[in-house]
PDB file of N, CA and C in Angstrom:
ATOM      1  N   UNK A   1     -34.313 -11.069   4.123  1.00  0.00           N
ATOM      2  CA  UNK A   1     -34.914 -10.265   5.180  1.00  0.00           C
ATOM      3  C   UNK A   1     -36.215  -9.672   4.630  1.00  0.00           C
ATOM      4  N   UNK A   2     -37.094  -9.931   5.626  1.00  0.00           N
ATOM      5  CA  UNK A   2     -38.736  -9.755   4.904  1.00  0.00           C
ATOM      6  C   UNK A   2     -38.490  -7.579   5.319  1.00  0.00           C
ATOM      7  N   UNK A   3     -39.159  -7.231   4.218  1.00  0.00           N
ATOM      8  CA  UNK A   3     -39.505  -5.781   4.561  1.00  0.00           C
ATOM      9  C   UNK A   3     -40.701  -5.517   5.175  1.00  0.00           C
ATOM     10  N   UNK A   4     -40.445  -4.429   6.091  1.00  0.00           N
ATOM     11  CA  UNK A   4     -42.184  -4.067   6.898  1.00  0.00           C
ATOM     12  C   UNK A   4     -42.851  -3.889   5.805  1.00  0.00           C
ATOM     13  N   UNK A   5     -44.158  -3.662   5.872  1.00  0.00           N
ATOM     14  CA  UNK A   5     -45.147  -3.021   4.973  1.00  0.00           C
ATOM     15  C   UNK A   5     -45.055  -1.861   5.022  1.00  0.00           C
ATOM     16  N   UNK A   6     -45.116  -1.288   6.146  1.00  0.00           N
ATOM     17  CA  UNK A   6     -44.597   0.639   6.156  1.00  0.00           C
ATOM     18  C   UNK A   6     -43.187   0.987   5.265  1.00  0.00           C
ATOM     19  N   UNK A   7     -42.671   0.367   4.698  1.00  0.00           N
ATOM     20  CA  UNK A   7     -41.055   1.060   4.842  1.00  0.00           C
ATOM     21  C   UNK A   7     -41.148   0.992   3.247  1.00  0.00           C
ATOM     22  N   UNK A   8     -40.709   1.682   2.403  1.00  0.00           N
ATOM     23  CA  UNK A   8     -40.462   1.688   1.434  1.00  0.00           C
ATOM     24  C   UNK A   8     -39.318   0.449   0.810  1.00  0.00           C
ATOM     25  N   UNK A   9     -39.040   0.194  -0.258  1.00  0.00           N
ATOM     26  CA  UNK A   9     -37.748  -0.447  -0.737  1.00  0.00           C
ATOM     27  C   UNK A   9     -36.493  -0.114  -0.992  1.00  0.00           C
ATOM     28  N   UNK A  10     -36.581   1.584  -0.866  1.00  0.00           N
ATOM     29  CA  UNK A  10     -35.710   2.130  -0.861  1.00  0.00           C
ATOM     30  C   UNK A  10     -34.846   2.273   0.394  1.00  0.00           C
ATOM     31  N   UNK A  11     -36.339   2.914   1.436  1.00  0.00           N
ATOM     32  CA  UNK A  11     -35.900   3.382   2.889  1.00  0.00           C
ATOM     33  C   UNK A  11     -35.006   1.767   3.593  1.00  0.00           C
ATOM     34  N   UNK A  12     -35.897   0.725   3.056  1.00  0.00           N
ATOM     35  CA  UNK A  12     -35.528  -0.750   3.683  1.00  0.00           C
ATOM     36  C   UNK A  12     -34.020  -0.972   3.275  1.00  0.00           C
ATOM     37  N   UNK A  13     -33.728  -0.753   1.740  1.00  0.00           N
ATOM     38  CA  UNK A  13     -32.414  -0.956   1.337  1.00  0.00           C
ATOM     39  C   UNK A  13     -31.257  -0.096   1.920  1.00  0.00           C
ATOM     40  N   UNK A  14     -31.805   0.955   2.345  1.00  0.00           N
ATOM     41  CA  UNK A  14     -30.602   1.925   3.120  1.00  0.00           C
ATOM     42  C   UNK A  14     -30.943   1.084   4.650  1.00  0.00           C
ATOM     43  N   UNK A  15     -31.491   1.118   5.568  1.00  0.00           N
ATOM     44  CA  UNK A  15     -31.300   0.521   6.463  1.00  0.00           C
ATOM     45  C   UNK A  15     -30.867  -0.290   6.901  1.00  0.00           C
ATOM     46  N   UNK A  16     -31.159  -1.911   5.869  1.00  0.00           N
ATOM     47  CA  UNK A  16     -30.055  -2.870   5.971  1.00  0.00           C
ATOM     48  C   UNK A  16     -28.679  -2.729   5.846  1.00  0.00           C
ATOM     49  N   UNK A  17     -28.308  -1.615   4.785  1.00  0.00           N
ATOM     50  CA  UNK A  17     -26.841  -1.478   4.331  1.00  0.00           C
ATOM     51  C   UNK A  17     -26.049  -1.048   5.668  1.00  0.00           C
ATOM     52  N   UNK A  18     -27.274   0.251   6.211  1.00  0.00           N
ATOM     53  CA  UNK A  18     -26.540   0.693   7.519  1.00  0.00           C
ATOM     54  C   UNK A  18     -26.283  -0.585   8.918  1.00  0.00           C
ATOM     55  N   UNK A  19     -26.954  -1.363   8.810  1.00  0.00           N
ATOM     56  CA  UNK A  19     -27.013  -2.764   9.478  1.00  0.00           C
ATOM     57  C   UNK A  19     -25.439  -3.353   9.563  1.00  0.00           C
ATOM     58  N   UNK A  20     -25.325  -3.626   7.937  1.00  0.00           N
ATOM     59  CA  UNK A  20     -24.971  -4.314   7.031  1.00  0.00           C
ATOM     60  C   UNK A  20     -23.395  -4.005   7.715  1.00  0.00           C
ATOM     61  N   UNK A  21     -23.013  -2.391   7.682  1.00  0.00           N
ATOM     62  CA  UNK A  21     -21.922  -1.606   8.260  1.00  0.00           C
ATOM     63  C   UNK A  21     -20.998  -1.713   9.554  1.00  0.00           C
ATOM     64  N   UNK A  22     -22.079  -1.805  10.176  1.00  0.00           N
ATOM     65  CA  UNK A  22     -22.523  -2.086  11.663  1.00  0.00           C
ATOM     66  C   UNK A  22     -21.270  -2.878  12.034  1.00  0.00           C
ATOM     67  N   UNK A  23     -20.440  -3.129  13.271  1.00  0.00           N
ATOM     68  CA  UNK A  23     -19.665  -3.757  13.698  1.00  0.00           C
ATOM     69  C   UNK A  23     -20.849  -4.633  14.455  1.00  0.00           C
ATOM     70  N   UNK A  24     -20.333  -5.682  15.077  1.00  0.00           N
ATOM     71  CA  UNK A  24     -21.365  -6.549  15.947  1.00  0.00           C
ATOM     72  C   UNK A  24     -21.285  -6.021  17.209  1.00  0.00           C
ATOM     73  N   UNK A  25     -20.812  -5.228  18.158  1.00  0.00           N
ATOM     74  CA  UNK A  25     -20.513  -4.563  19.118  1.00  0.00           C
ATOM     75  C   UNK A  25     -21.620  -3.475  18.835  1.00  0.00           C
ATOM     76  N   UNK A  26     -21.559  -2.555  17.806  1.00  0.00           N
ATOM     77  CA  UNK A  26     -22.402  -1.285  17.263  1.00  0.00           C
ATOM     78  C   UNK A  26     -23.724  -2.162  17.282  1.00  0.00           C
ATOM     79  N   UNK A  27     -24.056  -2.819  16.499  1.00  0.00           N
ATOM     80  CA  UNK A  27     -25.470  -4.005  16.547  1.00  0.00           C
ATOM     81  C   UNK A  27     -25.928  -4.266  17.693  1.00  0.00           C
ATOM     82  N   UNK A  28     -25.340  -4.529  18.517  1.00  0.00           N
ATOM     83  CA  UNK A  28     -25.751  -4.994  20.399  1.00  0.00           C
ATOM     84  C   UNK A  28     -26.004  -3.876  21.089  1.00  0.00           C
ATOM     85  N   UNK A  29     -25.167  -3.150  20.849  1.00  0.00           N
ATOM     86  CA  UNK A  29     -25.460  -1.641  21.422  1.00  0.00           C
ATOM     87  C   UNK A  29     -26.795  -0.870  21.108  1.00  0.00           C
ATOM     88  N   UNK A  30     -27.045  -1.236  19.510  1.00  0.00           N
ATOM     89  CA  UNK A  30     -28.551  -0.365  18.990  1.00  0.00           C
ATOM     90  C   UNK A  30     -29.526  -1.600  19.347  1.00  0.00           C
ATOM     91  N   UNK A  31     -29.082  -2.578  19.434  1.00  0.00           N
ATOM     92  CA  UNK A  31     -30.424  -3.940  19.943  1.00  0.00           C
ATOM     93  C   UNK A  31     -30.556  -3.542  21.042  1.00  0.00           C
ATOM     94  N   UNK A  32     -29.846  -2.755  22.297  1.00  0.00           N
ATOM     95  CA  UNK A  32     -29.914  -3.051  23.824  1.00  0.00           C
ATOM     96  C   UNK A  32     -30.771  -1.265  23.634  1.00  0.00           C
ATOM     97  N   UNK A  33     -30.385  -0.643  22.835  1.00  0.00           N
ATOM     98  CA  UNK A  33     -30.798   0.662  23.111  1.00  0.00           C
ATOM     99  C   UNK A  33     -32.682   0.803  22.567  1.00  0.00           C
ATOM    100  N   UNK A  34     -32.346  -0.024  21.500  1.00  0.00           N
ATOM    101  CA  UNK A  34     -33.777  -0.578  21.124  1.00  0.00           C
ATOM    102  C   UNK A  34     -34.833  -0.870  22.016  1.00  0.00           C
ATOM    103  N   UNK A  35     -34.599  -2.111  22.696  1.00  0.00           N
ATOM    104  CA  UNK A  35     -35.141  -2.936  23.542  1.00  0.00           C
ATOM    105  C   UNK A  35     -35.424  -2.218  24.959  1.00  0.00           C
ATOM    106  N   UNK A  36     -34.648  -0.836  25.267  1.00  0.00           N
ATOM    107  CA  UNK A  36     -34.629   0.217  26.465  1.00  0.00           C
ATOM    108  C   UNK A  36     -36.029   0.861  25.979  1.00  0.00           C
ATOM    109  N   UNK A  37     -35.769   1.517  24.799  1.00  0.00           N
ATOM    110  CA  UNK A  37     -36.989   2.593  23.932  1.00  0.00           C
ATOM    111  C   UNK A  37     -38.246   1.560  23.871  1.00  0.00           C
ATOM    112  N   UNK A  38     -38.182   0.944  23.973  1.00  0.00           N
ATOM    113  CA  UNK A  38     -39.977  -0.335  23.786  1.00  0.00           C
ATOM    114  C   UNK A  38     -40.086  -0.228  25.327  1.00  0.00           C
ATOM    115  N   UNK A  39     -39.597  -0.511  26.552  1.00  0.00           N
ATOM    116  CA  UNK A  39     -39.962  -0.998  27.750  1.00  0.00           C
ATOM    117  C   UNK A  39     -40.505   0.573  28.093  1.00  0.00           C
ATOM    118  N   UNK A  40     -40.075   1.456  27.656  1.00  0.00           N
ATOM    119  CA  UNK A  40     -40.237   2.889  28.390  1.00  0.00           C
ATOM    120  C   UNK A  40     -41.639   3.090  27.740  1.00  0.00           C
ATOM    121  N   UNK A  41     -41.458   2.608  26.241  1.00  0.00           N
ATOM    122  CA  UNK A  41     -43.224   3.070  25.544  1.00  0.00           C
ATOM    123  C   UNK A  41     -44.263   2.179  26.406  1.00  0.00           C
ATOM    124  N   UNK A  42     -43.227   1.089  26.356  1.00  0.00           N
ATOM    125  CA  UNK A  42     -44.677   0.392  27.393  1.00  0.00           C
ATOM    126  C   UNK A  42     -44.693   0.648  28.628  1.00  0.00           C
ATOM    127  N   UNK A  43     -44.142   1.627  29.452  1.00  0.00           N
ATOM    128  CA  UNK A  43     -44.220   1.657  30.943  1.00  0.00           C
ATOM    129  C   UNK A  43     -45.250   3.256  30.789  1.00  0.00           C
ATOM    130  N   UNK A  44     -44.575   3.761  29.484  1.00  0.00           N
ATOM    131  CA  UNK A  44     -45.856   5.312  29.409  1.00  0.00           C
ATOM    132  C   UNK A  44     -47.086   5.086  29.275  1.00  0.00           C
ATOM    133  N   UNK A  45     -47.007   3.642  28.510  1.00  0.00           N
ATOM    134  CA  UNK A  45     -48.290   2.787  28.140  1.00  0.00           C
ATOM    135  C   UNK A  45     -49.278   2.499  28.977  1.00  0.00           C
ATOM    136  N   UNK A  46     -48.492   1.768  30.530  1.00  0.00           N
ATOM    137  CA  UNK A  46     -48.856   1.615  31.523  1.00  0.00           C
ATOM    138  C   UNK A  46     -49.476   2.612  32.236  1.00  0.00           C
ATOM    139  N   UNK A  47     -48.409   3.548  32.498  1.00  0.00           N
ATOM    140  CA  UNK A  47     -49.274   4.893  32.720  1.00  0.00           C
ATOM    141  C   UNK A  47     -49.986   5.458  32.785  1.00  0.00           C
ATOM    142  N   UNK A  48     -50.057   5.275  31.253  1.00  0.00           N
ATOM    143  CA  UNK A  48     -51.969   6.362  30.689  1.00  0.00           C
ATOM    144  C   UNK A  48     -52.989   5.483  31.118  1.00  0.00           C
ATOM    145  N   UNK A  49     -52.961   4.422  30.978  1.00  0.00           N
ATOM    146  CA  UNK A  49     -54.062   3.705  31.445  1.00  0.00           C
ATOM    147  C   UNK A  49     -54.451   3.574  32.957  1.00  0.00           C
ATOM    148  N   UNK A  50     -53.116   3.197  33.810  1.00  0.00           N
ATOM    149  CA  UNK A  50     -53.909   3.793  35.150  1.00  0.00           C
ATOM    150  C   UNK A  50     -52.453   4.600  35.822  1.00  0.00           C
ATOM    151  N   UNK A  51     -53.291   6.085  35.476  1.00  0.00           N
ATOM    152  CA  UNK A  51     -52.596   6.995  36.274  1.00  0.00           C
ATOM    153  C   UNK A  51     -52.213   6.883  37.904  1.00  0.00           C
ATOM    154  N   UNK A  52     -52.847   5.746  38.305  1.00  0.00           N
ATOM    155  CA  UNK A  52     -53.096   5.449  40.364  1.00  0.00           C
ATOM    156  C   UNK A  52     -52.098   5.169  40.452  1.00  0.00           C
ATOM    157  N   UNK A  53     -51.202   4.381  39.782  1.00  0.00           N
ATOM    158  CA  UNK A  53     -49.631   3.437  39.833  1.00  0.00           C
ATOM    159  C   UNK A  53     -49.158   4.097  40.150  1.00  0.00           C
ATOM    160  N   UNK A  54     -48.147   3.667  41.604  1.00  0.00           N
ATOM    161  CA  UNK A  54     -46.565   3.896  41.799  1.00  0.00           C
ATOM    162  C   UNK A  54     -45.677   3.054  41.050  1.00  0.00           C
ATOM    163  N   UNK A  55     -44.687   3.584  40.705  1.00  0.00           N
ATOM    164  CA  UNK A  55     -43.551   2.835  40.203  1.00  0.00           C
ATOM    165  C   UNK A  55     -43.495   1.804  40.243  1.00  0.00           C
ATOM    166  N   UNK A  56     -43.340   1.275  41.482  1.00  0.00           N
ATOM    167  CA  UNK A  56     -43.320  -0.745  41.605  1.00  0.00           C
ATOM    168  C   UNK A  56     -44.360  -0.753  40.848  1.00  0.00           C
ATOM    169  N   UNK A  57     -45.427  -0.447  41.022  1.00  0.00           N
ATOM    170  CA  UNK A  57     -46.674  -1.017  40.691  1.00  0.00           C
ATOM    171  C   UNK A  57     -46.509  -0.879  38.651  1.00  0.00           C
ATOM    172  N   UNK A  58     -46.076  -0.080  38.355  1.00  0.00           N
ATOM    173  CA  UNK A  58     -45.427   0.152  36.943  1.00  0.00           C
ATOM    174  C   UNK A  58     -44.896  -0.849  36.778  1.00  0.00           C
ATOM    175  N   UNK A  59     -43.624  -0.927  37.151  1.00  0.00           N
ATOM    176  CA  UNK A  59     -42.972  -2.044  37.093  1.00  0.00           C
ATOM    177  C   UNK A  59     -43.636  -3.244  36.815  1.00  0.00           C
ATOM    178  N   UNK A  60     -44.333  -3.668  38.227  1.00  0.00           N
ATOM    179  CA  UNK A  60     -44.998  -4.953  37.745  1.00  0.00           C
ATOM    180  C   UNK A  60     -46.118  -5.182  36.907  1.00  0.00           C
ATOM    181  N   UNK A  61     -46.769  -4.175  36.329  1.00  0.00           N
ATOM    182  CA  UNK A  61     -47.303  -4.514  35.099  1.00  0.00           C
ATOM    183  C   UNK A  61     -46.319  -4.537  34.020  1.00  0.00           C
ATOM    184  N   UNK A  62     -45.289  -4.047  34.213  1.00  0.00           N
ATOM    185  CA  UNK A  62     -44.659  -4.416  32.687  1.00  0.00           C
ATOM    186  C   UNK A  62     -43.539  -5.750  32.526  1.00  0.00           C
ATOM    187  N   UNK A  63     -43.807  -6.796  34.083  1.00  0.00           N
ATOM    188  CA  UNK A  63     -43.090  -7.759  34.018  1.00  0.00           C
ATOM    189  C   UNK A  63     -44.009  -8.353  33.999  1.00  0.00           C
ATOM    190  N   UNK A  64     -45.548  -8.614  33.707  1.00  0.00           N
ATOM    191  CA  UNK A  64     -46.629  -9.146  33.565  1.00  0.00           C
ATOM    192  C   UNK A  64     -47.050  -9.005  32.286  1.00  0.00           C
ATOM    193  N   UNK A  65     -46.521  -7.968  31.362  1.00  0.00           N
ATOM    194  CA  UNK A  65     -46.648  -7.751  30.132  1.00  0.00           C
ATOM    195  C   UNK A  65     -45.416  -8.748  29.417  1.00  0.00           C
ATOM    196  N   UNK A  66     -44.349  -8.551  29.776  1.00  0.00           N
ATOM    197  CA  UNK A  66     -42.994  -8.817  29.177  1.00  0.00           C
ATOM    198  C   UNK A  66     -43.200 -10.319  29.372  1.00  0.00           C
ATOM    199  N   UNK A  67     -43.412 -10.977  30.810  1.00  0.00           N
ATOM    200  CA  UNK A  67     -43.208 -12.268  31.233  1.00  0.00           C
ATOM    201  C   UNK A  67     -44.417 -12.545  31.862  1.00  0.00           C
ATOM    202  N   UNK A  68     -45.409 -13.428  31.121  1.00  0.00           N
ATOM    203  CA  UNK A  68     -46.782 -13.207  31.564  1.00  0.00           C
ATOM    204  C   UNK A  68     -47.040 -14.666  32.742  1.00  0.00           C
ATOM    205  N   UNK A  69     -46.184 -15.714  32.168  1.00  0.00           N
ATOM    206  CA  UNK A  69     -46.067 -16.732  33.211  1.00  0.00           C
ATOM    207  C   UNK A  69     -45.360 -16.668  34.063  1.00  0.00           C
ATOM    208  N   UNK A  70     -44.033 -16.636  34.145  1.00  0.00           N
ATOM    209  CA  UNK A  70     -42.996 -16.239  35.246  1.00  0.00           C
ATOM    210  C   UNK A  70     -43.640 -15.403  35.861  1.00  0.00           C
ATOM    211  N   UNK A  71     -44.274 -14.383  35.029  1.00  0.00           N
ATOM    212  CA  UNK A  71     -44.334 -12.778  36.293  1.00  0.00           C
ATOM    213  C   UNK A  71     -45.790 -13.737  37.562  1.00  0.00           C
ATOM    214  N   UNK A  72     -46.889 -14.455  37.236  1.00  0.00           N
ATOM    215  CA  UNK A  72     -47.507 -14.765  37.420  1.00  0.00           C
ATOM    216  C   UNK A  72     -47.368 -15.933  38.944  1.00  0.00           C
ATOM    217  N   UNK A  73     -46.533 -16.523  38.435  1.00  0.00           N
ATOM    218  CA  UNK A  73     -45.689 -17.509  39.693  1.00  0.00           C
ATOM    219  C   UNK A  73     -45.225 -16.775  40.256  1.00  0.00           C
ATOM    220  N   UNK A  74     -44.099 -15.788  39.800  1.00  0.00           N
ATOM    221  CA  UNK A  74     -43.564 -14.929  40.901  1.00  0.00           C
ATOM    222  C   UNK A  74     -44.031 -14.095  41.901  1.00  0.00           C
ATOM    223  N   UNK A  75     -45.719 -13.307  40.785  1.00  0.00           N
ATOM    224  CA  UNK A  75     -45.567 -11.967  41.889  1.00  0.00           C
ATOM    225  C   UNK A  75     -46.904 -12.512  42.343  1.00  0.00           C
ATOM    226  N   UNK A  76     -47.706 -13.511  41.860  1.00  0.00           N
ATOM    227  CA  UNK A  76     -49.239 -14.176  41.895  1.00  0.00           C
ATOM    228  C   UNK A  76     -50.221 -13.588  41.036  1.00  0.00           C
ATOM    229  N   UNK A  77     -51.010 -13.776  40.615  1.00  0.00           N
ATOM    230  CA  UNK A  77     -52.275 -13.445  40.091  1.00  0.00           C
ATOM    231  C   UNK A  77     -53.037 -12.185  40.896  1.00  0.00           C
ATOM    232  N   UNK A  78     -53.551 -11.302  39.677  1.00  0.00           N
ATOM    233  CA  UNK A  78     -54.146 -10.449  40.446  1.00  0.00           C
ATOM    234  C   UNK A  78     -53.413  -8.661  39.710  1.00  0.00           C
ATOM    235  N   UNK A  79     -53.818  -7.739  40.814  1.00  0.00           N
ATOM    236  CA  UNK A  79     -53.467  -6.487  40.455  1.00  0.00           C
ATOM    237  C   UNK A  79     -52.316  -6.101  40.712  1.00  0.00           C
ATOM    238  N   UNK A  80     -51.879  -5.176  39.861  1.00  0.00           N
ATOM    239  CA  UNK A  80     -50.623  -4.980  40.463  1.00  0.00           C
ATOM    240  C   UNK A  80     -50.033  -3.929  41.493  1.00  0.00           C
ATOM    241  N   UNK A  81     -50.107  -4.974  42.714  1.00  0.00           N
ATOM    242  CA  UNK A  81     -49.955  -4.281  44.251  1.00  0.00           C
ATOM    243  C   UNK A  81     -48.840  -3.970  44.736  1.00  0.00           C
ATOM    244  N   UNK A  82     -47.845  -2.602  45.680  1.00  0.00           N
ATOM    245  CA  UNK A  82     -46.764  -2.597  45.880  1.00  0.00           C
ATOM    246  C   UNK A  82     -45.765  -3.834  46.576  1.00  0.00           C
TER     247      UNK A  82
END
């Protein structure tokens, strides 16, 4: 397992161990809780940049972020309109 560049060898070696601990149930649970905490940074993300957005309109920039082809077929090209 490659270490970040930020993380020490120490901080990295306790983290894996806590990994390491982990039931695979506990693992899915912090992957799904993970993957919640990124969509929200990127929807605040969305946000700051254009404060005009309603929600849908949130939304679909961040299924244009997440899924840049699918979202593209699905919702069409262009801004993101309610």
């Amino acid at each position: 397992m490659t270490r970040p560049f930020d993380t020490t060898p120490e901080a990295h070696a306790a983290q894996v161990a806590v990994w390491r601990g982990m039931s695979p149930a506990a693992r899915a649970a912090e992957a799904v809780a993970l993957s919640v905490a990124v969509r929200d940074l990127a929807r605040a993300g969305i946000r700051a940049r254009h404060p005009e957005y309603r929600a849908a309109q949130v939304e679909r920039a961040l299924l244009r972020l997440l899924y840049p082809g699918l979202a593209e077929r699905a919702l069409g090209p262009g801004l993101e309109s309610p």
